[in-house]
C-alpha atoms as a PDB file:
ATOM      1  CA  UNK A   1     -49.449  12.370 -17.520  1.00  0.00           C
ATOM      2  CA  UNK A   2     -47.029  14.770 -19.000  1.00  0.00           C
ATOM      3  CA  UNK A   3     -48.438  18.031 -21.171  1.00  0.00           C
ATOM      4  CA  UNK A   4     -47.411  16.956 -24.017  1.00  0.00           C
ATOM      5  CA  UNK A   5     -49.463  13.616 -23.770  1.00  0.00           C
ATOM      6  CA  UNK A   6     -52.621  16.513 -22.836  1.00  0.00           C
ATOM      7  CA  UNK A   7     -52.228  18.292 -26.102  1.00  0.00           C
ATOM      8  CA  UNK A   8     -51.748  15.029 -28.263  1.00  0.00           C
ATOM      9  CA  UNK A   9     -54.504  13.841 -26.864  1.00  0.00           C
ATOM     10  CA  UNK A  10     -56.651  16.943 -27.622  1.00  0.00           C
ATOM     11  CA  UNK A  11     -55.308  16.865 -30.938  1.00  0.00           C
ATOM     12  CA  UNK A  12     -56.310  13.376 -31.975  1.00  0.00           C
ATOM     13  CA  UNK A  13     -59.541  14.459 -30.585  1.00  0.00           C
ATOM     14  CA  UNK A  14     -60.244  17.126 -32.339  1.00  0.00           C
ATOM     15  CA  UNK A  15     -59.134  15.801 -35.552  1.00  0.00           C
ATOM     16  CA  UNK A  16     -60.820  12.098 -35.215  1.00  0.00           C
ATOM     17  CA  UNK A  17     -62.323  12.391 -38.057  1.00  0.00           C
ATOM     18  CA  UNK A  18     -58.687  12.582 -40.270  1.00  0.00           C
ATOM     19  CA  UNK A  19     -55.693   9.999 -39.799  1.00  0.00           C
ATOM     20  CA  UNK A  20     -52.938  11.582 -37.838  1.00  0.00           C
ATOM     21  CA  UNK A  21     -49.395   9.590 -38.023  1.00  0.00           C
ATOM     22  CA  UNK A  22     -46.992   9.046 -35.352  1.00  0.00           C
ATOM     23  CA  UNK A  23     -44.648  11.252 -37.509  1.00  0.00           C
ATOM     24  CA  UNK A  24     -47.060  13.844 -37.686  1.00  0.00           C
ATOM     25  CA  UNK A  25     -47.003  14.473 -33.777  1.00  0.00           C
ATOM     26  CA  UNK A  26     -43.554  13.599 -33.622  1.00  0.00           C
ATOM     27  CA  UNK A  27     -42.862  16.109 -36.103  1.00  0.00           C
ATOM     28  CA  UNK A  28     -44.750  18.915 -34.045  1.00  0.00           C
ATOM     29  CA  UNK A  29     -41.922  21.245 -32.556  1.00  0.00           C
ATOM     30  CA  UNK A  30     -41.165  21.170 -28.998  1.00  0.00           C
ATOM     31  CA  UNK A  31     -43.869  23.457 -26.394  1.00  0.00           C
ATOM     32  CA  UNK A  32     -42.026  25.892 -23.803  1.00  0.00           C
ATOM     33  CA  UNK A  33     -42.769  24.430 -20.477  1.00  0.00           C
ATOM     34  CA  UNK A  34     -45.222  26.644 -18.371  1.00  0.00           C
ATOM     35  CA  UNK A  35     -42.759  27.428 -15.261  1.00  0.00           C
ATOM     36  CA  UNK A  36     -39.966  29.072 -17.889  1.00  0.00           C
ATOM     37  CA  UNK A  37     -39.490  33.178 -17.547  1.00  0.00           C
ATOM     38  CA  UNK A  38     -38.781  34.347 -20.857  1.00  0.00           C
ATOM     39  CA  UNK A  39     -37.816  37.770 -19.722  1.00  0.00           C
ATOM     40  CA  UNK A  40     -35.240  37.370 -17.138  1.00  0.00           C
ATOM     41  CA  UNK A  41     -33.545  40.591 -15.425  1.00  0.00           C
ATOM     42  CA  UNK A  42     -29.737  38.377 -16.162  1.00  0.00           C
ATOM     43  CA  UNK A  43     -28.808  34.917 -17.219  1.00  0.00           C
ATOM     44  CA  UNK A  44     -27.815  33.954 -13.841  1.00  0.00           C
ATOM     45  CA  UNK A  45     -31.688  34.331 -12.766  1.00  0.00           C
ATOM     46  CA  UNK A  46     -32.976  31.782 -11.372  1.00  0.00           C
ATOM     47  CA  UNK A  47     -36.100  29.980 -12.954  1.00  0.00           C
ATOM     48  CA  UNK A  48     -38.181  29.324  -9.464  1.00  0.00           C
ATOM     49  CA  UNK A  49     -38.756  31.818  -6.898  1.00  0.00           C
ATOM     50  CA  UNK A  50     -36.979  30.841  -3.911  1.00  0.00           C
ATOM     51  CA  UNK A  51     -38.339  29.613  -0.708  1.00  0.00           C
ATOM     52  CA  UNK A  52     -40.209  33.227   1.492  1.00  0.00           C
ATOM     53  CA  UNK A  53     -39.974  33.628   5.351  1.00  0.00           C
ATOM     54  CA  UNK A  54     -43.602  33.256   6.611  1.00  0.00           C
ATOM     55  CA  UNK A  55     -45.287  35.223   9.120  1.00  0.00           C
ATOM     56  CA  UNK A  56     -43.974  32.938  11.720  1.00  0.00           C
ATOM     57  CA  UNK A  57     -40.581  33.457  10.935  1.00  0.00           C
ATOM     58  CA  UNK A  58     -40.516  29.924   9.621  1.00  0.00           C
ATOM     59  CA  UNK A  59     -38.988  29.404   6.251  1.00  0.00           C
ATOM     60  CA  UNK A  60     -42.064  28.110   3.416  1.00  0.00           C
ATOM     61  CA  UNK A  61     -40.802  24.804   2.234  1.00  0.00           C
ATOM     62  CA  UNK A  62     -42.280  24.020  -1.478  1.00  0.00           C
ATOM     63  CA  UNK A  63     -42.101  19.918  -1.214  1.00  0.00           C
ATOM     64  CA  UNK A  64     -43.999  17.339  -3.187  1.00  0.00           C
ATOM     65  CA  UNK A  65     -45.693  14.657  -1.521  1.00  0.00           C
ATOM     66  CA  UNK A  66     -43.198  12.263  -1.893  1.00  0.00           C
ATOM     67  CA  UNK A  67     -40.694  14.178  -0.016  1.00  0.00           C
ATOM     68  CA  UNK A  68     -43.361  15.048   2.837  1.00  0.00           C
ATOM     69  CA  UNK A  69     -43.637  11.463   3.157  1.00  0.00           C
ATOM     70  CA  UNK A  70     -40.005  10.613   3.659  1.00  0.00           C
ATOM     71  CA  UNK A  71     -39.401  13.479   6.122  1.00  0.00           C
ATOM     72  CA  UNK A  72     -41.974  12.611   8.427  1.00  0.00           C
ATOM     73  CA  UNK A  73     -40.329  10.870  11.464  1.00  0.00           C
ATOM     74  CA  UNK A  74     -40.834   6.985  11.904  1.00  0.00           C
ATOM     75  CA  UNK A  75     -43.858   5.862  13.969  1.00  0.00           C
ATOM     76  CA  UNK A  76     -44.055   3.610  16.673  1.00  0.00           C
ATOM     77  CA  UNK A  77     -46.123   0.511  15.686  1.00  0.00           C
ATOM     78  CA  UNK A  78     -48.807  -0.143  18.358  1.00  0.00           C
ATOM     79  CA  UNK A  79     -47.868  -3.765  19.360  1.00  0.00           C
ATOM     80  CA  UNK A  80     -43.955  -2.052  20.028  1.00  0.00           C
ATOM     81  CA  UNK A  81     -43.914  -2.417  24.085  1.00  0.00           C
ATOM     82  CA  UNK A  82     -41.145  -0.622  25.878  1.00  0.00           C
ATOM     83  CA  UNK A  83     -38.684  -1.849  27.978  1.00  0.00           C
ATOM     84  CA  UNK A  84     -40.480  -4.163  31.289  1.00  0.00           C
ATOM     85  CA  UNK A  85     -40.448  -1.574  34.702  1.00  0.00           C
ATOM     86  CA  UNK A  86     -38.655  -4.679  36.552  1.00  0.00           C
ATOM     87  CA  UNK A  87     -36.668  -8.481  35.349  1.00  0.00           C
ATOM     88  CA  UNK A  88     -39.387 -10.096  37.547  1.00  0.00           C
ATOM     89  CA  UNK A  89     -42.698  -9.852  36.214  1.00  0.00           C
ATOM     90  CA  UNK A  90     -46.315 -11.965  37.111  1.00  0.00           C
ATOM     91  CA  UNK A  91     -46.598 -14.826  34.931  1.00  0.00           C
ATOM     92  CA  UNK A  92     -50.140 -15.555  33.852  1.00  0.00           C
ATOM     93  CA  UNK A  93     -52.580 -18.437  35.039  1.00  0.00           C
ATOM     94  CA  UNK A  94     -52.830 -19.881  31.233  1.00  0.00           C
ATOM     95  CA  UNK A  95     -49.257 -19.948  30.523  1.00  0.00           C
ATOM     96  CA  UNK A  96     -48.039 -21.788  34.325  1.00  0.00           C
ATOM     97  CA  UNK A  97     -51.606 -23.902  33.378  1.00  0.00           C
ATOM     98  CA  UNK A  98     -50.061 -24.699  29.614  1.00  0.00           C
ATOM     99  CA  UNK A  99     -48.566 -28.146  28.276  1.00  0.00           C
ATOM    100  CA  UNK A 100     -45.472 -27.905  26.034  1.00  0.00           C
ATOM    101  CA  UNK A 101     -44.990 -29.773  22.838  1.00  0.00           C
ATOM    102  CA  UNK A 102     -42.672 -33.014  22.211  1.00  0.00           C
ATOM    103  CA  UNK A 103     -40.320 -30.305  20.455  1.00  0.00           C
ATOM    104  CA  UNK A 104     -39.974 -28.144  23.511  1.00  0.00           C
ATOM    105  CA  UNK A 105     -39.751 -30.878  25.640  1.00  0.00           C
ATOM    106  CA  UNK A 106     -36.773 -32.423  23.381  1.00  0.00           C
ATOM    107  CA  UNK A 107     -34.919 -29.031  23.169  1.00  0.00           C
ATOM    108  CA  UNK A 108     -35.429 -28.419  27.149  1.00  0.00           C
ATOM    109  CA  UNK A 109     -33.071 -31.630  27.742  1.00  0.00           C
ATOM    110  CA  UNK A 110     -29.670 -31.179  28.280  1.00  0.00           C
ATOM    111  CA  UNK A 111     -26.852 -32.449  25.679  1.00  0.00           C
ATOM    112  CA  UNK A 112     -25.981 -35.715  26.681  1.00  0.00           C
ATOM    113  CA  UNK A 113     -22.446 -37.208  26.660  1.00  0.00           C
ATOM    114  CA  UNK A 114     -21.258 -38.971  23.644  1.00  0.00           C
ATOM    115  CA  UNK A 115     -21.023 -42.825  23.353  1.00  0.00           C
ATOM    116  CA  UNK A 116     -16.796 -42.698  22.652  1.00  0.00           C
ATOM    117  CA  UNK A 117     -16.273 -40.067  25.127  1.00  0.00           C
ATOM    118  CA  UNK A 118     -13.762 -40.864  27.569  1.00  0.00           C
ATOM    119  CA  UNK A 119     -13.350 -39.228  30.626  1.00  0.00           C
ATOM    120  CA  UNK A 120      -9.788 -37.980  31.505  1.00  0.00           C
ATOM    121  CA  UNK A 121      -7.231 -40.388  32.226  1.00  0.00           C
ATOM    122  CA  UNK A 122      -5.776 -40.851  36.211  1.00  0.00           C
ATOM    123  CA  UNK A 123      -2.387 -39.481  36.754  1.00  0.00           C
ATOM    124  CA  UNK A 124      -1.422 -42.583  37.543  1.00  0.00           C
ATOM    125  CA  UNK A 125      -0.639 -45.008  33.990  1.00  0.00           C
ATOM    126  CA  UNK A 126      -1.724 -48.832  34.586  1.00  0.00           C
ATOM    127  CA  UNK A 127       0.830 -50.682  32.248  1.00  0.00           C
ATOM    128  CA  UNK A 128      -0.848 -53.765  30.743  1.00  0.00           C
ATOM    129  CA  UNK A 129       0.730 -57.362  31.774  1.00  0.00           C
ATOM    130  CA  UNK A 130       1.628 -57.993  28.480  1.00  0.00           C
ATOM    131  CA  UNK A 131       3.920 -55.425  28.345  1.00  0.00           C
ATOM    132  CA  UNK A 132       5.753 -55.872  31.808  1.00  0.00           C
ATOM    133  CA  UNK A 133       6.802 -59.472  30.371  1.00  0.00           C
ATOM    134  CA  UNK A 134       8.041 -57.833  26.984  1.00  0.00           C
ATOM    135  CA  UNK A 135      11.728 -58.219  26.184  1.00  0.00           C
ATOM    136  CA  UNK A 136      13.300 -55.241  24.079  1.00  0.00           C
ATOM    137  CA  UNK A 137      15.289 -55.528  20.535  1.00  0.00           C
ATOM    138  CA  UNK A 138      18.734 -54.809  20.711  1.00  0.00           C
ATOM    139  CA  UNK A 139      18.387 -51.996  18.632  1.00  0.00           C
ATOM    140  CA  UNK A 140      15.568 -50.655  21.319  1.00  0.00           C
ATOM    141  CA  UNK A 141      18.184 -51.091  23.908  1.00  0.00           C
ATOM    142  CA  UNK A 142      20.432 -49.387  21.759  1.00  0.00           C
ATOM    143  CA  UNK A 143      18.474 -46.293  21.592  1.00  0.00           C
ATOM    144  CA  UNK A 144      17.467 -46.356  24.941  1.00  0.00           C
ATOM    145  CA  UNK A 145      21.703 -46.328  26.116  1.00  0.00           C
ATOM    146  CA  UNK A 146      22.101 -42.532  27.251  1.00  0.00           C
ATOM    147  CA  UNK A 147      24.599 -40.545  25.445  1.00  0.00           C
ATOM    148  CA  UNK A 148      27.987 -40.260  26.151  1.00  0.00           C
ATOM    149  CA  UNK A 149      28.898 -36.765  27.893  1.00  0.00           C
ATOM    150  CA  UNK A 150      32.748 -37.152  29.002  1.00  0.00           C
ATOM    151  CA  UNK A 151      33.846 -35.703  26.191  1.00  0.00           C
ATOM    152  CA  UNK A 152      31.426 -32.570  26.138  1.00  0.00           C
ATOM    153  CA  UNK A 153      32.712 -32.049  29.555  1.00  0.00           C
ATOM    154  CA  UNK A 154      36.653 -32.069  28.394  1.00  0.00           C
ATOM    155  CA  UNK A 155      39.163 -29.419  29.926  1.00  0.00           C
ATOM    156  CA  UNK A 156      40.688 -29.349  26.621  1.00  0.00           C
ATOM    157  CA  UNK A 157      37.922 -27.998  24.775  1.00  0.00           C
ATOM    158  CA  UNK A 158      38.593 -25.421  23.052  1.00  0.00           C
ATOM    159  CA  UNK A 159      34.793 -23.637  23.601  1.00  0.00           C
ATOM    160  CA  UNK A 160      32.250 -24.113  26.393  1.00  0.00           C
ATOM    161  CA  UNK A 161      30.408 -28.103  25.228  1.00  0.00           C
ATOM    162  CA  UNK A 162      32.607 -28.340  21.984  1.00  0.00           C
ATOM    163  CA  UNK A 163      35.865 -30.304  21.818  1.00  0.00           C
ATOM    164  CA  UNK A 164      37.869 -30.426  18.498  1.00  0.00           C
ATOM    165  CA  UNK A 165      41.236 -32.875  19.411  1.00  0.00           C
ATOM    166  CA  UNK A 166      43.926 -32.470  17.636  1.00  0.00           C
ATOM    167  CA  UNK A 167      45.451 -35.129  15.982  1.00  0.00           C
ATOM    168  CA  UNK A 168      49.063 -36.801  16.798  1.00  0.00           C
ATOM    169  CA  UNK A 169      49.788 -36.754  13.089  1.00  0.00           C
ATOM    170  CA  UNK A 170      48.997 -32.750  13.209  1.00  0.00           C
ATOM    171  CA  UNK A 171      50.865 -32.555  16.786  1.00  0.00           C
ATOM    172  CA  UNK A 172      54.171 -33.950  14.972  1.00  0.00           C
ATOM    173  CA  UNK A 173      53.997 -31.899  11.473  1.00  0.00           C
ATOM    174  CA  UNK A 174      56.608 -29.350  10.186  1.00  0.00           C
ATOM    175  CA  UNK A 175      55.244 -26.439   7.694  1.00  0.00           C
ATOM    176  CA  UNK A 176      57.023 -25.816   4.155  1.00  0.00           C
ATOM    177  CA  UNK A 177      58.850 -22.638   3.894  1.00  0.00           C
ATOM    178  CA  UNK A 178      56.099 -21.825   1.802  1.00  0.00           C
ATOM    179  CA  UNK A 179      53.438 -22.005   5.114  1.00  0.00           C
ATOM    180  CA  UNK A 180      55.671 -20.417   7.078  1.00  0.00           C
ATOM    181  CA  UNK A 181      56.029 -17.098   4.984  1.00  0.00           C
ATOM    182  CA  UNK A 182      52.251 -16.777   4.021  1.00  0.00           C
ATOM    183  CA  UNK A 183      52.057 -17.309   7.963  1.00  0.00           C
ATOM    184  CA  UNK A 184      53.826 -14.339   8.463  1.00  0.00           C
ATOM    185  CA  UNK A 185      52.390 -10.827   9.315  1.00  0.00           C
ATOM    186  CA  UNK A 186      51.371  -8.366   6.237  1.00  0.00           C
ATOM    187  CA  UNK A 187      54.214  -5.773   6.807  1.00  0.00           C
ATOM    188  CA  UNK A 188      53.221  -2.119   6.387  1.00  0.00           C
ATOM    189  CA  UNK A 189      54.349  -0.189   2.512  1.00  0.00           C
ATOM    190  CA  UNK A 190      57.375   2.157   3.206  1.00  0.00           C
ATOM    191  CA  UNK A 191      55.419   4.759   2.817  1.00  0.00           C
ATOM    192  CA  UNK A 192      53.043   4.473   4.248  1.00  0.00           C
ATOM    193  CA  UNK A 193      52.027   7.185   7.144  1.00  0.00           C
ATOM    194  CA  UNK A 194      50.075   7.066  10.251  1.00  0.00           C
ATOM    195  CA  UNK A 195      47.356   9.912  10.641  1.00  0.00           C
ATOM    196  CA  UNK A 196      48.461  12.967  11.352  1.00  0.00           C
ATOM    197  CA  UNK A 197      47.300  14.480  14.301  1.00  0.00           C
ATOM    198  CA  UNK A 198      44.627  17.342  14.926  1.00  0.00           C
ATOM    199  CA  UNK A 199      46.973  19.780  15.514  1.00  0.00           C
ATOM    200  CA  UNK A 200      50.403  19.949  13.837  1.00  0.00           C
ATOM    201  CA  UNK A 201      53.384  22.865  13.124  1.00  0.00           C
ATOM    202  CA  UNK A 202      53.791  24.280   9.769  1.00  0.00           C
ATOM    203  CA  UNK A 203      56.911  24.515   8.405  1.00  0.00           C
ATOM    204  CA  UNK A 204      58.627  27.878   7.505  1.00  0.00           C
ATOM    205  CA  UNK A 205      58.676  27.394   3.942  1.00  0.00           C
ATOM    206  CA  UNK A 206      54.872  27.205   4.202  1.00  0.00           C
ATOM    207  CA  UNK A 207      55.259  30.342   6.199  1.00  0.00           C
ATOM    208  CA  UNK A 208      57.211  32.377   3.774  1.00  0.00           C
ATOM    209  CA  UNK A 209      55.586  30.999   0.635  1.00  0.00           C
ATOM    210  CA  UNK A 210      54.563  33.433  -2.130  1.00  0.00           C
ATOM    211  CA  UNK A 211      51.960  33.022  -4.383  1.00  0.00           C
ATOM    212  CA  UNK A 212      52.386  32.851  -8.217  1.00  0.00           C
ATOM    213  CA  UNK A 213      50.562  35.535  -9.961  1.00  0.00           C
ATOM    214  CA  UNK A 214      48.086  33.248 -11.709  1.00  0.00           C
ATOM    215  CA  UNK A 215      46.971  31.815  -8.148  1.00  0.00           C
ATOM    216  CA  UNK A 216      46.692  35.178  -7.111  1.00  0.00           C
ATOM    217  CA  UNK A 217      44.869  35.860 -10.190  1.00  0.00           C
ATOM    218  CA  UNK A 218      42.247  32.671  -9.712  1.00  0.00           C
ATOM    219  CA  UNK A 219      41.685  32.785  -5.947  1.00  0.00           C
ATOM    220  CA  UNK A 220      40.892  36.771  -6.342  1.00  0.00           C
ATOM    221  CA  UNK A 221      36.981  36.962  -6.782  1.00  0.00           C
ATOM    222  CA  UNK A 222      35.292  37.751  -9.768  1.00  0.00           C
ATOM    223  CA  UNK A 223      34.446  41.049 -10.517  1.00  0.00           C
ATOM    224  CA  UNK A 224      31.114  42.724 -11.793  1.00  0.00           C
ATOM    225  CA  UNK A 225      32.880  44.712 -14.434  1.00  0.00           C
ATOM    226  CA  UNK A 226      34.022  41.502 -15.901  1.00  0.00           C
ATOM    227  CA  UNK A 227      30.485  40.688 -16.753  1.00  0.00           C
ATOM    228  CA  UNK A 228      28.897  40.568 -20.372  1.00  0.00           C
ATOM    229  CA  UNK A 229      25.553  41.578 -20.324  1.00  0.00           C
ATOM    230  CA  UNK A 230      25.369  41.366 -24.382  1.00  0.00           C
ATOM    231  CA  UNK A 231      26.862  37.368 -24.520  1.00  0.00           C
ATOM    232  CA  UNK A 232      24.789  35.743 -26.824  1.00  0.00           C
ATOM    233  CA  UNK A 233      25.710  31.966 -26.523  1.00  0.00           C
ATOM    234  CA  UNK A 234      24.259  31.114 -30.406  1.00  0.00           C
ATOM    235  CA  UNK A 235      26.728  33.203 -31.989  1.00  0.00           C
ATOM    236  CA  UNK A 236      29.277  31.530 -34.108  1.00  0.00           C
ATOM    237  CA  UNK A 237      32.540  32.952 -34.305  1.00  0.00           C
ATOM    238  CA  UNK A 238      34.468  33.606 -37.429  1.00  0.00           C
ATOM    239  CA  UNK A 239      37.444  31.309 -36.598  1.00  0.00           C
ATOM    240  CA  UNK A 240      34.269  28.737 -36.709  1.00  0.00           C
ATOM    241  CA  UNK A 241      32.668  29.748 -39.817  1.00  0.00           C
ATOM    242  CA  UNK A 242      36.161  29.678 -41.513  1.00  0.00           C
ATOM    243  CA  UNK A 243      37.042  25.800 -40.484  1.00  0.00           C
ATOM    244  CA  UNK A 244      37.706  23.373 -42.563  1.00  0.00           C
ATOM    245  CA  UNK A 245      36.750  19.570 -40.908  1.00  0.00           C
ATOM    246  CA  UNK A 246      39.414  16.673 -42.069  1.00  0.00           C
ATOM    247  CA  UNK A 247      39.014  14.158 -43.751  1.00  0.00           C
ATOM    248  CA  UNK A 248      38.180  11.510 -40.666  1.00  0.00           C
ATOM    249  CA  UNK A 249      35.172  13.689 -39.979  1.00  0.00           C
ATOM    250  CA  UNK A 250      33.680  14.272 -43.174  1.00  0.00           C
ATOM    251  CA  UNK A 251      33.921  10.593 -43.851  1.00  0.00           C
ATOM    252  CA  UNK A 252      31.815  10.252 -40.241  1.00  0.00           C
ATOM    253  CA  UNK A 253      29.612  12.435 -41.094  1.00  0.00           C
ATOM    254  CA  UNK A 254      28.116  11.034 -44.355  1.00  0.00           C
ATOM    255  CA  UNK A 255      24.796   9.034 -44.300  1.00  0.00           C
ATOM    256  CA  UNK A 256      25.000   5.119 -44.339  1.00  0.00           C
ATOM    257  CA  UNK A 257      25.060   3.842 -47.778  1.00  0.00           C
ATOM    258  CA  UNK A 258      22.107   1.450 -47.022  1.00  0.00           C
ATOM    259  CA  UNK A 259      19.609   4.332 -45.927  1.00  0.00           C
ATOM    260  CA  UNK A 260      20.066   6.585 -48.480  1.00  0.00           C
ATOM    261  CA  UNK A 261      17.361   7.096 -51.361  1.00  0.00           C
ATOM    262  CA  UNK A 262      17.415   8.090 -54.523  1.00  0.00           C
ATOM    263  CA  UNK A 263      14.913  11.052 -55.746  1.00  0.00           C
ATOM    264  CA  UNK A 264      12.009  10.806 -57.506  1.00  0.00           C
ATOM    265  CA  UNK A 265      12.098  12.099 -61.067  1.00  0.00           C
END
């Protein structure tokens, strides 16, 4: 029972001779628990004093019961046994002497062999009678006539177990002028060049070549002095300000005429 539930309870019985609501003690403001410091050296002091060294040397744990409890280690029940010394052990008199139940006896047997079970045939097939005096379908027969391999086996094939002949027809045909020229070879373009090699001369013209003074003037580096420290890139220029846009842009420019709303008065 909390203190709160104390000091109700001394309330109502003080008072039993009036009627005191629910409201009434819910209305009652809220009591300062008992383990609060009110005057605390900072704001980061803590509200219990911490656990003290003892005597021993051993720290004072403050625990509640319930916590005791849990940390004490697990006990061993006293019918636990330990492991037997040895696998062979004496049997006692009563249990060679004892009789076992129908259960035990029925679970001691061993599993017998199914009914359908058969055991695994002999090596040797017996072929019924009836099927020695048989006579096959011609389709059977059929089926049974090993394939042809001659021409699998052809010195005219053109891979290794596939033969493609050629038909007399094919053997005897003359190609179009048409065949023959999209038979021909792709000639190269005529000006076309091979790669050159890794090494090759330069020519004295390439030698003696001078420089125009603007490539001078872009494959010279840029220098600092060149450099505007005070470029501001939002500046408009005059020649900007002063433009006048044609008539092609202005007409791009306007809104479309759907979208466009008239003001309120």
């Amino acid at each position: 029972m909390s203190v709160m539930q104390m000091n109700d309870m001394d309330i109502l019985s003080q008072k039993s001779g009036d009627a005191i609501s629910r409201i009434d003690i819910l209305s009652r403001p809220k009591r300062i628990p008992v383990y609060i410091l009110e005057d605390r050296r900072s704001v980061y002091w803590v509200d219990f004093v911490p656990p003290r060294p003892t005597p021993n040397g051993v720290t004072e744990i403050v625990a509640s019961e319930r916590v005791l409890e849990l940390a004490r280690h697990k006990t061993v029940p006293d019918l636990f046994h330990g492991d037997r010394p040895s696998p062979i052990w004496p049997v006692r008199r009563s249990t060679l002497n004892a009789t076992p139940s129908s259960r035990i006896d029925g679970l001691s047997l061993y599993k017998k062999v199914h009914a359908r079970h058969r055991m695994e045939r002999s090596p040797f097939t017996q072929v019924n009678p009836n099927a020695k005096r048989t006579t096959a379908s011609p389709r059977l027969k059929q089926l049974a006539t090993p394939k042809v391999r001659s021409d699998k086996f052809d010195i005219r094939e053109t891979e290794w177990g596939q033969y493609f002949p050629v038909l007399d027809t094919a053997k005897r045909a003359t190609a179009t002028p048409r065949v023959e020229t999209l038979s021909e070879t792709k000639a190269y373009h005529p000006n076309f060049k091979d790669e050159r090699p890794v090494q090759w001369p330069l020519t004295d013209a390439a030698l003696k070549a001078i420089a125009s003074l603007r490539l001078q003037q872009m494959a010279r580096p840029r220098s600092r002095t060149m450099i505007k420290d005070d470029y501001d890139p939002y500046r408009v220029s005059l020649g900007a300000r002063r433009a006048r846009p044609t008539p092609r842009i202005e007409e791009i420019s306007l809104p479309i005429a759907r979208k466009i709303r008239q003001k309120k008065s």
